[in-house]
PDB file of N, CA and C in Angstrom:
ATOM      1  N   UNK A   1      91.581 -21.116  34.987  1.00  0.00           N
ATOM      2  CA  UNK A   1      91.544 -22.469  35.483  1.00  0.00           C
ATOM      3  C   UNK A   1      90.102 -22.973  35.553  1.00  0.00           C
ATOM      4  N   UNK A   2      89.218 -22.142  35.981  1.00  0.00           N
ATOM      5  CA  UNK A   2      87.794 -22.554  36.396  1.00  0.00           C
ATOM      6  C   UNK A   2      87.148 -22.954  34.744  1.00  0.00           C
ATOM      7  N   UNK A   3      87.863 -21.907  33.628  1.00  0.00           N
ATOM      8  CA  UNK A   3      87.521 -21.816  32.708  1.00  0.00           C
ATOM      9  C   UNK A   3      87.357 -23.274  31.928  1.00  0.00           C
ATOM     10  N   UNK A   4      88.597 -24.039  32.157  1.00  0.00           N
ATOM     11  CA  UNK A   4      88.780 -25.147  31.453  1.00  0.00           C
ATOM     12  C   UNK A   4      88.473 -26.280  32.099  1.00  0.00           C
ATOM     13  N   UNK A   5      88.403 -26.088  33.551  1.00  0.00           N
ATOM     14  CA  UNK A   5      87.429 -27.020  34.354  1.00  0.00           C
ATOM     15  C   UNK A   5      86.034 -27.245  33.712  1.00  0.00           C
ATOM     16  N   UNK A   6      85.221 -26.085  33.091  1.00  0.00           N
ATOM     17  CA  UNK A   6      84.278 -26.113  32.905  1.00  0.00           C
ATOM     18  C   UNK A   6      83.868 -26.855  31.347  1.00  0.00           C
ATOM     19  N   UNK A   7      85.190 -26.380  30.581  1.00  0.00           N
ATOM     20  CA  UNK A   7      85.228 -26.865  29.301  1.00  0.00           C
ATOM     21  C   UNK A   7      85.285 -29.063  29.448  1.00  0.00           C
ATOM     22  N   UNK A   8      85.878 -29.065  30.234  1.00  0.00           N
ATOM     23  CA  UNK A   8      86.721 -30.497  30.871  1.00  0.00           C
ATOM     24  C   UNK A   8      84.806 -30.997  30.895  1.00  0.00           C
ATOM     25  N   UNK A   9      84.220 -30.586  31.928  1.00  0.00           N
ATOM     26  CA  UNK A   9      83.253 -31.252  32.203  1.00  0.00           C
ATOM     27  C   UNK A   9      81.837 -31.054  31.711  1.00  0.00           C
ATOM     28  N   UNK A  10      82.255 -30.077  30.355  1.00  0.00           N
ATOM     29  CA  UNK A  10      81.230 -29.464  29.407  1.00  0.00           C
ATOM     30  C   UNK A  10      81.500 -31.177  28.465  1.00  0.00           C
ATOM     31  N   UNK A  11      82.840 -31.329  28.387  1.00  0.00           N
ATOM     32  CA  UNK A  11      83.486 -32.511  27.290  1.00  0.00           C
ATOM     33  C   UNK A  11      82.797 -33.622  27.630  1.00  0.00           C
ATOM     34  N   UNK A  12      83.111 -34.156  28.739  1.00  0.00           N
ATOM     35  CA  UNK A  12      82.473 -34.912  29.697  1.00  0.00           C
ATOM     36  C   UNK A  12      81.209 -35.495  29.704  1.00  0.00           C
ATOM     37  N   UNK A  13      80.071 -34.434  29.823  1.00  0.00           N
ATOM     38  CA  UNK A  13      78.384 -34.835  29.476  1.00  0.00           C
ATOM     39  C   UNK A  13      78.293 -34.543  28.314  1.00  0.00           C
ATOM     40  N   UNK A  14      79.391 -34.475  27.192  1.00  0.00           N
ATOM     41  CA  UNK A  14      78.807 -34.485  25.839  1.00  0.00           C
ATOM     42  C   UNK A  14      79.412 -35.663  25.506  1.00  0.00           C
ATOM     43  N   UNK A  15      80.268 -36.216  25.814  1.00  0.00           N
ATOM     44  CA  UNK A  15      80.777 -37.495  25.677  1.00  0.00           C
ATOM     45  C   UNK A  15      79.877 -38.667  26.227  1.00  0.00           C
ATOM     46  N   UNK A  16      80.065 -38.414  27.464  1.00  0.00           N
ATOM     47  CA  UNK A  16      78.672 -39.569  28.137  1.00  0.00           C
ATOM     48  C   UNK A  16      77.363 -39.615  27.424  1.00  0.00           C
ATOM     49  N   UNK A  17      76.715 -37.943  26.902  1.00  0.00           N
ATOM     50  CA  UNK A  17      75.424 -38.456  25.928  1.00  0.00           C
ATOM     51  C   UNK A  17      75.562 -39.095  24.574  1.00  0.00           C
ATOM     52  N   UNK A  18      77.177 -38.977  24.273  1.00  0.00           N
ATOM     53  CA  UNK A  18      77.349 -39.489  23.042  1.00  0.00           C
ATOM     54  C   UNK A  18      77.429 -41.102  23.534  1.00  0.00           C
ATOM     55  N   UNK A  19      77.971 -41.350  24.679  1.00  0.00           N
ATOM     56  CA  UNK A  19      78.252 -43.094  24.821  1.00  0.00           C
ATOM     57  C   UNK A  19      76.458 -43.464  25.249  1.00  0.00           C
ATOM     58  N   UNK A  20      75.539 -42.411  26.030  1.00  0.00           N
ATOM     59  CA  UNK A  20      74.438 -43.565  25.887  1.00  0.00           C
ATOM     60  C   UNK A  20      73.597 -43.253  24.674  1.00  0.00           C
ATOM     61  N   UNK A  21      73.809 -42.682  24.137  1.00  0.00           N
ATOM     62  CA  UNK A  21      73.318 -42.988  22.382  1.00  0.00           C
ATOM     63  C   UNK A  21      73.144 -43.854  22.108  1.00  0.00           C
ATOM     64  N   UNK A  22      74.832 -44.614  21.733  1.00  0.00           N
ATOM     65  CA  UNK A  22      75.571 -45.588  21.519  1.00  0.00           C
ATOM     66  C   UNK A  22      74.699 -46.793  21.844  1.00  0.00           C
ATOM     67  N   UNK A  23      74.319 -46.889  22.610  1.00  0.00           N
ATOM     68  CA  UNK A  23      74.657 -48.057  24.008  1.00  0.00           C
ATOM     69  C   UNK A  23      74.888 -48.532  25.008  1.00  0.00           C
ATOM     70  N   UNK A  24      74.630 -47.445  25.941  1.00  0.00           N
ATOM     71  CA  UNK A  24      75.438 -47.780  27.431  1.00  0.00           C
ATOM     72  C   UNK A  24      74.766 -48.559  28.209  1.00  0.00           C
ATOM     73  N   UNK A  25      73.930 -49.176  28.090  1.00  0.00           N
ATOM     74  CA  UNK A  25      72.999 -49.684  29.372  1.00  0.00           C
ATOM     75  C   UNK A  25      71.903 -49.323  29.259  1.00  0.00           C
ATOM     76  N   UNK A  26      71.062 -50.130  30.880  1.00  0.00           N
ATOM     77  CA  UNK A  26      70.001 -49.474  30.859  1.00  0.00           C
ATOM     78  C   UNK A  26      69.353 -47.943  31.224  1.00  0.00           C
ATOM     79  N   UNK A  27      70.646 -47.075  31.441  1.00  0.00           N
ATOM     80  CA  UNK A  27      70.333 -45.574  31.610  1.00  0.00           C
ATOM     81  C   UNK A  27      70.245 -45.314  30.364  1.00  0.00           C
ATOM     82  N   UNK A  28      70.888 -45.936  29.364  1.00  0.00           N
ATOM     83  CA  UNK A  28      71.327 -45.471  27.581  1.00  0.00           C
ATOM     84  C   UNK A  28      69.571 -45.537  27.144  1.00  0.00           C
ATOM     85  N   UNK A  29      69.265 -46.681  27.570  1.00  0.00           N
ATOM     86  CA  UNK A  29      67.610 -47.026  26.813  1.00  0.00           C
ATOM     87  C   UNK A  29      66.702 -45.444  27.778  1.00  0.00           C
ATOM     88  N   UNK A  30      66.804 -45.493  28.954  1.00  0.00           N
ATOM     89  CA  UNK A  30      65.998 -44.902  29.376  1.00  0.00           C
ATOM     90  C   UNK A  30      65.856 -43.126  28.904  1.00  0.00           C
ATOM     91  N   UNK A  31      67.023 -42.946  28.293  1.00  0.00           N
ATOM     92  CA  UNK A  31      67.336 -42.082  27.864  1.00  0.00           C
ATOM     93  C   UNK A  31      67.212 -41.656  26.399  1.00  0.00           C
ATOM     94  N   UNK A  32      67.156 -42.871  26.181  1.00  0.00           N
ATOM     95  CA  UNK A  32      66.740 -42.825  24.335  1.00  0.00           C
ATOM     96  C   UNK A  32      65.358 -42.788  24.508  1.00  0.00           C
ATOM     97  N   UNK A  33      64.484 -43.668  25.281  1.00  0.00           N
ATOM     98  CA  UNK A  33      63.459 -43.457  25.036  1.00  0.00           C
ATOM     99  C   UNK A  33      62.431 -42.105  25.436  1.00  0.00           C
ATOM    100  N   UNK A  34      63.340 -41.753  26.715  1.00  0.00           N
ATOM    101  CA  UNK A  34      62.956 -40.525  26.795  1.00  0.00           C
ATOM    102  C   UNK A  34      63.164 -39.366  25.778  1.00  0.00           C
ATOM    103  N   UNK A  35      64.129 -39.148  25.264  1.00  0.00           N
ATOM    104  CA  UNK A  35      64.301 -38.164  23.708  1.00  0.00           C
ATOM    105  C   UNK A  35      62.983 -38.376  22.901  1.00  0.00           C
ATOM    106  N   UNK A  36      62.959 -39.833  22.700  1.00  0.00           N
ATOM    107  CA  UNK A  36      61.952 -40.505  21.392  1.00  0.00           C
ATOM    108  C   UNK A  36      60.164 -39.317  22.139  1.00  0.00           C
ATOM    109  N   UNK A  37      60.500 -40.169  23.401  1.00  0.00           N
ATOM    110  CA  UNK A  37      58.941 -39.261  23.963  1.00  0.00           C
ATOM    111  C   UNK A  37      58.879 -37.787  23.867  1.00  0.00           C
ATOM    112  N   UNK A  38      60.035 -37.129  23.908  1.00  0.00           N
ATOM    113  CA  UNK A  38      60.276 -35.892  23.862  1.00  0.00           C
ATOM    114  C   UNK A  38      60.098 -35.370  22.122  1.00  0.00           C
ATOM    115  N   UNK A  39      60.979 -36.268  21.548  1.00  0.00           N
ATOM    116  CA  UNK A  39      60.704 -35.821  19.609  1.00  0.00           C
ATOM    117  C   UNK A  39      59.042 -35.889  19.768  1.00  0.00           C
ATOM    118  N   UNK A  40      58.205 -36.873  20.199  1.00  0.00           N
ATOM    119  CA  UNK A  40      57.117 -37.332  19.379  1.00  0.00           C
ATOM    120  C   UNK A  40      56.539 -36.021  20.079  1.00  0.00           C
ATOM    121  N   UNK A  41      56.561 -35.484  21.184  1.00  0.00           N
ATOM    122  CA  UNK A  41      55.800 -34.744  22.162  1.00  0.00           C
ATOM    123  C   UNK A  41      55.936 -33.245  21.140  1.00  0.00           C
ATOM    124  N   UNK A  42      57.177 -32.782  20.816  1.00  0.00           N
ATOM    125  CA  UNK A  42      57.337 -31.588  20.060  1.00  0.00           C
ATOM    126  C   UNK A  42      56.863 -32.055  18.554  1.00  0.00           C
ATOM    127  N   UNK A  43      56.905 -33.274  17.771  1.00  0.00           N
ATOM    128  CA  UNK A  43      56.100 -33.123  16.910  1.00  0.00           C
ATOM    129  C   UNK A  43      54.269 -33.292  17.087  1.00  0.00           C
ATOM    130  N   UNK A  44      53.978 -33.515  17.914  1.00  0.00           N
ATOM    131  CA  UNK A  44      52.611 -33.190  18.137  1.00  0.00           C
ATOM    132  C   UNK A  44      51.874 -31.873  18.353  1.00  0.00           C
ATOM    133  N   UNK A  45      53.093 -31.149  19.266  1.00  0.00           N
ATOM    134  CA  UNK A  45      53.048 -29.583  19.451  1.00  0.00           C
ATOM    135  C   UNK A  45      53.011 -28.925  18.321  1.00  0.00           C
ATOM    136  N   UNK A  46      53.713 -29.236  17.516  1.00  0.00           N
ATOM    137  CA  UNK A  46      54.018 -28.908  15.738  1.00  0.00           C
ATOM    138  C   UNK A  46      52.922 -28.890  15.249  1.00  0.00           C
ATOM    139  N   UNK A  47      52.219 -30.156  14.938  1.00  0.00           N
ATOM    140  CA  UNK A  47      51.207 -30.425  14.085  1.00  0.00           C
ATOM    141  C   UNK A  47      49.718 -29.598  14.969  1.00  0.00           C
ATOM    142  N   UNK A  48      49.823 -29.596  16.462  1.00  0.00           N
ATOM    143  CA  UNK A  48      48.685 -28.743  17.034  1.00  0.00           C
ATOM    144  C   UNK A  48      48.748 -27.848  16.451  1.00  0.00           C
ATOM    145  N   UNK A  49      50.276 -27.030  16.112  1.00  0.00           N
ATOM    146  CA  UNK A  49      49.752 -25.763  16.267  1.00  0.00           C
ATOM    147  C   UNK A  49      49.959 -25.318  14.393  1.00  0.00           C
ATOM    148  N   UNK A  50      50.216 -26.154  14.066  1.00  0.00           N
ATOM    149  CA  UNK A  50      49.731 -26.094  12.328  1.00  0.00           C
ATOM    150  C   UNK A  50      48.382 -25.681  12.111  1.00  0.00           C
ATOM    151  N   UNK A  51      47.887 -27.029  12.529  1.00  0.00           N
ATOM    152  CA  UNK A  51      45.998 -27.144  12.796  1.00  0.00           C
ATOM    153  C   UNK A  51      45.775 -26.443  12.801  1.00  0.00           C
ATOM    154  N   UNK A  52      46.364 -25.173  14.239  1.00  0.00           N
ATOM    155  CA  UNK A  52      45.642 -24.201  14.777  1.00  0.00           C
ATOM    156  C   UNK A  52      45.608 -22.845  13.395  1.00  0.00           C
ATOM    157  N   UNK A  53      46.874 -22.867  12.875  1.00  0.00           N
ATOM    158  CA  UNK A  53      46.513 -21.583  11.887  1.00  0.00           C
ATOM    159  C   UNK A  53      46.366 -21.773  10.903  1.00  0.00           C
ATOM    160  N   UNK A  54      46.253 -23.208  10.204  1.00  0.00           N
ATOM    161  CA  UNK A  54      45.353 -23.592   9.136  1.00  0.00           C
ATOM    162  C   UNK A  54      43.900 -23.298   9.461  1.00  0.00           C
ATOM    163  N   UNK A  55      43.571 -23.782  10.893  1.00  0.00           N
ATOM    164  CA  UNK A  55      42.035 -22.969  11.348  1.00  0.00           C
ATOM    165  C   UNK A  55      41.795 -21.383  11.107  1.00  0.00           C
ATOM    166  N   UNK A  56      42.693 -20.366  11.525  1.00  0.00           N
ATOM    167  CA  UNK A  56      42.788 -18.966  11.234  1.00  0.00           C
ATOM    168  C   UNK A  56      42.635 -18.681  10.613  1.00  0.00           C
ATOM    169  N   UNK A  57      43.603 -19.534   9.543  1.00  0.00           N
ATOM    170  CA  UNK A  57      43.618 -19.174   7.578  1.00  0.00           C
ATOM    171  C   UNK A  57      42.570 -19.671   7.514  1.00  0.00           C
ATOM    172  N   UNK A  58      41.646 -19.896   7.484  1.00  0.00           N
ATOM    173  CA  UNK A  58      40.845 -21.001   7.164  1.00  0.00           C
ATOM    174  C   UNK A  58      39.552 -19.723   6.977  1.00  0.00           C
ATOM    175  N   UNK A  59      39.643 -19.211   8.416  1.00  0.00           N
ATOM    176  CA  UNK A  59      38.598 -18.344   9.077  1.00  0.00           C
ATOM    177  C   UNK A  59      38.735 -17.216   8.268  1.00  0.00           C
ATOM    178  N   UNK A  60      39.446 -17.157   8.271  1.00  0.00           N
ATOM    179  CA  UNK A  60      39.902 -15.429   7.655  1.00  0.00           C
ATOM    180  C   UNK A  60      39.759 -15.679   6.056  1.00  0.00           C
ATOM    181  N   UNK A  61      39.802 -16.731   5.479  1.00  0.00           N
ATOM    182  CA  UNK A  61      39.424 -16.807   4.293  1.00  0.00           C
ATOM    183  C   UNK A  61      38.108 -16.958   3.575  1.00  0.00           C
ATOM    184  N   UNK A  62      37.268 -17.220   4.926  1.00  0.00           N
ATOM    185  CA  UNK A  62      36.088 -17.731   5.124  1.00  0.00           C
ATOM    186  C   UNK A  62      35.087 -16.183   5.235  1.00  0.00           C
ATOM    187  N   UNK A  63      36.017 -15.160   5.605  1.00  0.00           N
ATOM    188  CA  UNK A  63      35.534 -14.253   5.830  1.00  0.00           C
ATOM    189  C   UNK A  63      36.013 -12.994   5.075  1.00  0.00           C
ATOM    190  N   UNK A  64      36.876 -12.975   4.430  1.00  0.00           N
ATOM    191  CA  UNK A  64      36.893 -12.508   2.878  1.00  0.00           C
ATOM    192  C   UNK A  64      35.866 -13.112   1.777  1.00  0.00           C
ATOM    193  N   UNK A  65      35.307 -14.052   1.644  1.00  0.00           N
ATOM    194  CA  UNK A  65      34.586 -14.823   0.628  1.00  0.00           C
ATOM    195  C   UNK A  65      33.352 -14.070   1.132  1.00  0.00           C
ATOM    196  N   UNK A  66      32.872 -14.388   2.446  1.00  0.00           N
ATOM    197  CA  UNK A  66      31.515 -13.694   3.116  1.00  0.00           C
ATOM    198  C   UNK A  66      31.667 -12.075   2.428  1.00  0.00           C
ATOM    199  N   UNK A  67      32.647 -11.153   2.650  1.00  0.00           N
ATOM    200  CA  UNK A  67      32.601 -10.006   1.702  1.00  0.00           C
ATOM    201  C   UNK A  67      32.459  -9.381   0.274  1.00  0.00           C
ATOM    202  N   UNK A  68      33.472 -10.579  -0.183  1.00  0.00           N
ATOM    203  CA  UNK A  68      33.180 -10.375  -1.585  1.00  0.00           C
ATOM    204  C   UNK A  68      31.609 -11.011  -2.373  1.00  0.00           C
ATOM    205  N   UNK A  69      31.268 -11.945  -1.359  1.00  0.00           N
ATOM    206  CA  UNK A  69      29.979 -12.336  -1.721  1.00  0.00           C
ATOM    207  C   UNK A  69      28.954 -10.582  -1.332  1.00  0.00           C
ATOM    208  N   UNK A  70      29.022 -10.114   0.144  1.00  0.00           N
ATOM    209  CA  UNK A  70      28.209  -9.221   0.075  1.00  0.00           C
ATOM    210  C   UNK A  70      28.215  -8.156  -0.797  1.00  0.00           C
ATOM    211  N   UNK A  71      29.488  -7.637  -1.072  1.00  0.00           N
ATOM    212  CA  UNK A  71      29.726  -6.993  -2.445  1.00  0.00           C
ATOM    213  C   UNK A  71      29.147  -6.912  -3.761  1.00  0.00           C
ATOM    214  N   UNK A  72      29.349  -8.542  -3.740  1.00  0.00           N
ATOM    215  CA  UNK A  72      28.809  -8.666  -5.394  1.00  0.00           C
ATOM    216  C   UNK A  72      27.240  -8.502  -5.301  1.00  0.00           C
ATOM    217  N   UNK A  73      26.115  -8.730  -3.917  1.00  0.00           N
ATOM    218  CA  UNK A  73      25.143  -8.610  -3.920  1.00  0.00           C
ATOM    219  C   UNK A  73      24.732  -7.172  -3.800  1.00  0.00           C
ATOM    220  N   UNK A  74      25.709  -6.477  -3.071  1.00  0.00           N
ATOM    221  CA  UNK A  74      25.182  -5.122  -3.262  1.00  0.00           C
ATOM    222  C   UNK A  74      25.198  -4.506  -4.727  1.00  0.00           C
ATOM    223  N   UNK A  75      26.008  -4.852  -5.385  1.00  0.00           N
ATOM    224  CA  UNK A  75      26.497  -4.903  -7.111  1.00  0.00           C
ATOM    225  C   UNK A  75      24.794  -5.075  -7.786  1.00  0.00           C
ATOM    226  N   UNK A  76      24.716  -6.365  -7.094  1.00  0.00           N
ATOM    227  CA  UNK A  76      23.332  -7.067  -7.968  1.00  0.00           C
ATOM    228  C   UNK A  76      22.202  -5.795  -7.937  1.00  0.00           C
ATOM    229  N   UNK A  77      22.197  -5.065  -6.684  1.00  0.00           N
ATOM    230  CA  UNK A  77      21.405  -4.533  -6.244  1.00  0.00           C
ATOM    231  C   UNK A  77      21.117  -3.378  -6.831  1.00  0.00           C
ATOM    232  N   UNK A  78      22.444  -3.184  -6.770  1.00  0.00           N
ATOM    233  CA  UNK A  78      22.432  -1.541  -7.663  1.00  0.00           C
ATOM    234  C   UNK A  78      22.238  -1.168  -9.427  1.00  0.00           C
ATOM    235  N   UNK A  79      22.433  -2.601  -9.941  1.00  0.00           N
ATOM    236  CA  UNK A  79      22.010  -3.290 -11.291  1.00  0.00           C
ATOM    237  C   UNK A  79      21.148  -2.890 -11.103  1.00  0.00           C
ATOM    238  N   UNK A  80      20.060  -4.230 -10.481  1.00  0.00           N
ATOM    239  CA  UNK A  80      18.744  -4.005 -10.320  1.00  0.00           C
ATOM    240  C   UNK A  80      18.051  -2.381 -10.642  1.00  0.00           C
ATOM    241  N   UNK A  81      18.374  -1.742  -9.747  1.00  0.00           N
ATOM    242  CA  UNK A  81      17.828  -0.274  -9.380  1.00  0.00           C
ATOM    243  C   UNK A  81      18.116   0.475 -10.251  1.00  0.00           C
ATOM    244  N   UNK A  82      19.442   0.331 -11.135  1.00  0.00           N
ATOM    245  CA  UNK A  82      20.010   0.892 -12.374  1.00  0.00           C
ATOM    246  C   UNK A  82      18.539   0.784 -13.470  1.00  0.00           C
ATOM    247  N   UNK A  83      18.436  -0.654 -13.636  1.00  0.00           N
ATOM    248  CA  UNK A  83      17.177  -1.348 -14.502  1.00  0.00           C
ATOM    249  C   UNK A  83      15.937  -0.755 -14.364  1.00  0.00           C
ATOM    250  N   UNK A  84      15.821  -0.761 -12.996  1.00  0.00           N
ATOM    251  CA  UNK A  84      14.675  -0.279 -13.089  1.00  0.00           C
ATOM    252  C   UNK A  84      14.216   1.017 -13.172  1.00  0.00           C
ATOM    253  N   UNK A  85      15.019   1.748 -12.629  1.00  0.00           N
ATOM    254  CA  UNK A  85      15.083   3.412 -13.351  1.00  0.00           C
ATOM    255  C   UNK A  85      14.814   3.252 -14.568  1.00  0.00           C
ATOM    256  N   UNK A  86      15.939   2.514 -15.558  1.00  0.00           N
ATOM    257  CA  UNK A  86      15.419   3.151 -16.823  1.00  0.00           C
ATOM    258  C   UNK A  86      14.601   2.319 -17.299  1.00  0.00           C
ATOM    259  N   UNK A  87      13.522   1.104 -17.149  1.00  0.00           N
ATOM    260  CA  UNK A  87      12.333   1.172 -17.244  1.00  0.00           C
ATOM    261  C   UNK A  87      11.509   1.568 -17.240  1.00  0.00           C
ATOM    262  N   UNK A  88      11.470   2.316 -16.192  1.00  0.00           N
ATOM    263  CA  UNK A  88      10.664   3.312 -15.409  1.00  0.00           C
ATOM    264  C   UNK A  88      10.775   4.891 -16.841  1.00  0.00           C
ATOM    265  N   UNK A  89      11.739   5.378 -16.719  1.00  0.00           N
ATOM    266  CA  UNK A  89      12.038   6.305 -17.307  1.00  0.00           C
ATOM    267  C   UNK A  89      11.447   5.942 -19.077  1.00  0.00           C
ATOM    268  N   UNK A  90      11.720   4.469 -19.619  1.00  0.00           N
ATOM    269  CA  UNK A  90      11.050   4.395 -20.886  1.00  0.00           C
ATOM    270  C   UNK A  90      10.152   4.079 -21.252  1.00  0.00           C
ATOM    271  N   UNK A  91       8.691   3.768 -19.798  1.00  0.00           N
ATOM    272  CA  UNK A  91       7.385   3.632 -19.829  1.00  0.00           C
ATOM    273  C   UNK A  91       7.113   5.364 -19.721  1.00  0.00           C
ATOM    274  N   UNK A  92       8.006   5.840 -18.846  1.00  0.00           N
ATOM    275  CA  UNK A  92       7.514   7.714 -18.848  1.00  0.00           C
ATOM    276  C   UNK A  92       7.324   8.002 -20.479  1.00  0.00           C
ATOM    277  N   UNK A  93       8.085   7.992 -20.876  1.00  0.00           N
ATOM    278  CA  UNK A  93       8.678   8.412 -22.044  1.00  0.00           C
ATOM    279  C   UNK A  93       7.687   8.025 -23.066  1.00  0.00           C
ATOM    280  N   UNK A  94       7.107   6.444 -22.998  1.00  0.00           N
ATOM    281  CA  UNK A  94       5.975   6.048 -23.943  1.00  0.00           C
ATOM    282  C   UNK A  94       4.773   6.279 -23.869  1.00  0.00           C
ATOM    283  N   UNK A  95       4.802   6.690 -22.783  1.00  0.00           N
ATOM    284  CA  UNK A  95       3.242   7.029 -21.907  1.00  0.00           C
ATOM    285  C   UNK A  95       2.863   8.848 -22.990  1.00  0.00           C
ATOM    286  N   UNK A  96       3.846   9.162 -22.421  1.00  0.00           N
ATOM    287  CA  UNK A  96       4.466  10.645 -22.714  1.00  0.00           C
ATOM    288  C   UNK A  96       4.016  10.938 -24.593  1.00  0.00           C
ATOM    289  N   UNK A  97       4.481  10.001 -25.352  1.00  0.00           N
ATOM    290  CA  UNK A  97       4.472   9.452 -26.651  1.00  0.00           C
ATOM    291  C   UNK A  97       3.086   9.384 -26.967  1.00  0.00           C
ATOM    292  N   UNK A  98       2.528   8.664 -26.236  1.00  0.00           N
ATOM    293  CA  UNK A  98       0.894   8.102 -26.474  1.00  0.00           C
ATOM    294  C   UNK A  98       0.098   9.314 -26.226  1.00  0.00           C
ATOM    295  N   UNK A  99       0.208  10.089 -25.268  1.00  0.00           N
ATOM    296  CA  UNK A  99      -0.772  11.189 -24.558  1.00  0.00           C
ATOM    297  C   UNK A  99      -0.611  12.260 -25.989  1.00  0.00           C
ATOM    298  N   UNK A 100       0.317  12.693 -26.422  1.00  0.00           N
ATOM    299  CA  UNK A 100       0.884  13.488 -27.637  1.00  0.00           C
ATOM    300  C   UNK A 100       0.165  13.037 -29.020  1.00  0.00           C
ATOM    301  N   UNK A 101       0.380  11.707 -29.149  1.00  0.00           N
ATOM    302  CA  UNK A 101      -0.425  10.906 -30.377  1.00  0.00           C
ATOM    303  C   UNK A 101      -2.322  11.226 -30.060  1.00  0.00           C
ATOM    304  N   UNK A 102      -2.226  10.761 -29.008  1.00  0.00           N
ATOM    305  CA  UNK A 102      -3.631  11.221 -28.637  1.00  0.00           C
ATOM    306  C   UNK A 102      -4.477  12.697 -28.912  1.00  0.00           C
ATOM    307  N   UNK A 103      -3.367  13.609 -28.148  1.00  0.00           N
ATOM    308  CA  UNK A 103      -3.942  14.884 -27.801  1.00  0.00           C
ATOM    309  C   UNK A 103      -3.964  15.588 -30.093  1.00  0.00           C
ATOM    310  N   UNK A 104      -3.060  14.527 -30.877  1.00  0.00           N
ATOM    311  CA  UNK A 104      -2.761  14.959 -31.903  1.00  0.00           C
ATOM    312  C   UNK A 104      -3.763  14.527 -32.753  1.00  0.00           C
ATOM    313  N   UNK A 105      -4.173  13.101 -32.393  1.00  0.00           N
ATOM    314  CA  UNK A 105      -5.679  12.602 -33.218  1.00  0.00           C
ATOM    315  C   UNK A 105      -6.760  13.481 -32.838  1.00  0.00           C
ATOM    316  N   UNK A 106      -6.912  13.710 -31.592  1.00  0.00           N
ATOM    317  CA  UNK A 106      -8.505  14.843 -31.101  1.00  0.00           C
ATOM    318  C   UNK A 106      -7.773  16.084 -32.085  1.00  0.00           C
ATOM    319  N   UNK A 107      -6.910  16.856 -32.142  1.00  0.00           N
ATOM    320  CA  UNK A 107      -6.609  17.768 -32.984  1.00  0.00           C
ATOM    321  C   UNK A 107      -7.214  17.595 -34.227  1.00  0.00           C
ATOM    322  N   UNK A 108      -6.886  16.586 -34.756  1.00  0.00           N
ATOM    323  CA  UNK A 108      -7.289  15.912 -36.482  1.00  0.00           C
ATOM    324  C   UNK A 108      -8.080  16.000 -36.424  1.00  0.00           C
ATOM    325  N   UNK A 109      -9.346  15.658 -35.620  1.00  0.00           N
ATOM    326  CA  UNK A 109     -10.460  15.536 -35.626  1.00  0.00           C
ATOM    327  C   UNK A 109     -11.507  16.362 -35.086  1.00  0.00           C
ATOM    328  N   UNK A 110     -10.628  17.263 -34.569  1.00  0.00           N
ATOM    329  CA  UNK A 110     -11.363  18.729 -34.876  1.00  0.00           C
ATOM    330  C   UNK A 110     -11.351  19.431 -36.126  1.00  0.00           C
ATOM    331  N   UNK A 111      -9.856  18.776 -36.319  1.00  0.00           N
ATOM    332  CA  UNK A 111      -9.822  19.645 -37.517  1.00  0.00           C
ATOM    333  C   UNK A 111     -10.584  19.477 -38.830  1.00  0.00           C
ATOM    334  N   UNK A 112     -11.287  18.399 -39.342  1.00  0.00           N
ATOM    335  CA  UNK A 112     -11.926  17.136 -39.837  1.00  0.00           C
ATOM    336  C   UNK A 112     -13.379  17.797 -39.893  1.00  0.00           C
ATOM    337  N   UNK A 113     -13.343  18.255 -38.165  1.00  0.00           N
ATOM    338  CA  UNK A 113     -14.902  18.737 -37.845  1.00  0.00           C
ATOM    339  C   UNK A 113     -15.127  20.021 -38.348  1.00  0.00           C
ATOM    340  N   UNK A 114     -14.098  20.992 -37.892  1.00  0.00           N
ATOM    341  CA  UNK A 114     -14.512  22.343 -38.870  1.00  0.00           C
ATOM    342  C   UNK A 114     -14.414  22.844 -39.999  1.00  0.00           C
TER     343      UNK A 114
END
């Protein structure tokens, strides 16, 4: 019994919100306009909190880029140092070349002499 009492007056305030929908008066307006304040209020909440993790994404993308940038500079770096080793290594090498040519002309020219 309580059961369908409840159904009865469940019917009831769904009927009455359906009549001030409609039109009922001035409770009908006060009531529409209150919903309207209520939609606009949850779509503002919406769009805050969009904002908010378009900001996150935003950040966090901001800070992957900051990595792959330090990356690629440590990259540059190790180029660099790559380069200059074997610069280094093919001035040894010519230096190395020259001292040999050298030590090979004073040879000649001893040999020339005796």
């Amino acid at each position: 019994m309580e059961k369908e009492e409840k159904e009865i007056k469940e019917e009831d305030i769904d009927e009455e919100r359906r009549r001030r929908r409609r039109g009922g008066g001035d409770g009908e307006v006060k009531e529409i306009k209150n919903e309207e304040i209520e939609e606009e209020e949850i779509k503002e909440e919406i769009e805050k909190e969009i904002k908010e993790r378009i900001k996150e994404e935003e950040k966090e993308i901001e800070k992957e880029i900051d990595e792959e940038i330090e990356e690629e500079e440590e990259i540059k770096e190790e180029i660099k140092e790559e380069i200059k080793e074997k610069i280094e290594k093919k001035i040894k090498k010519e230096e190395k070349e020259e001292e040999k040519e050298k030590k090979g002309d004073k040879r000649d020219r001893k040999g020339d002499k005796g």
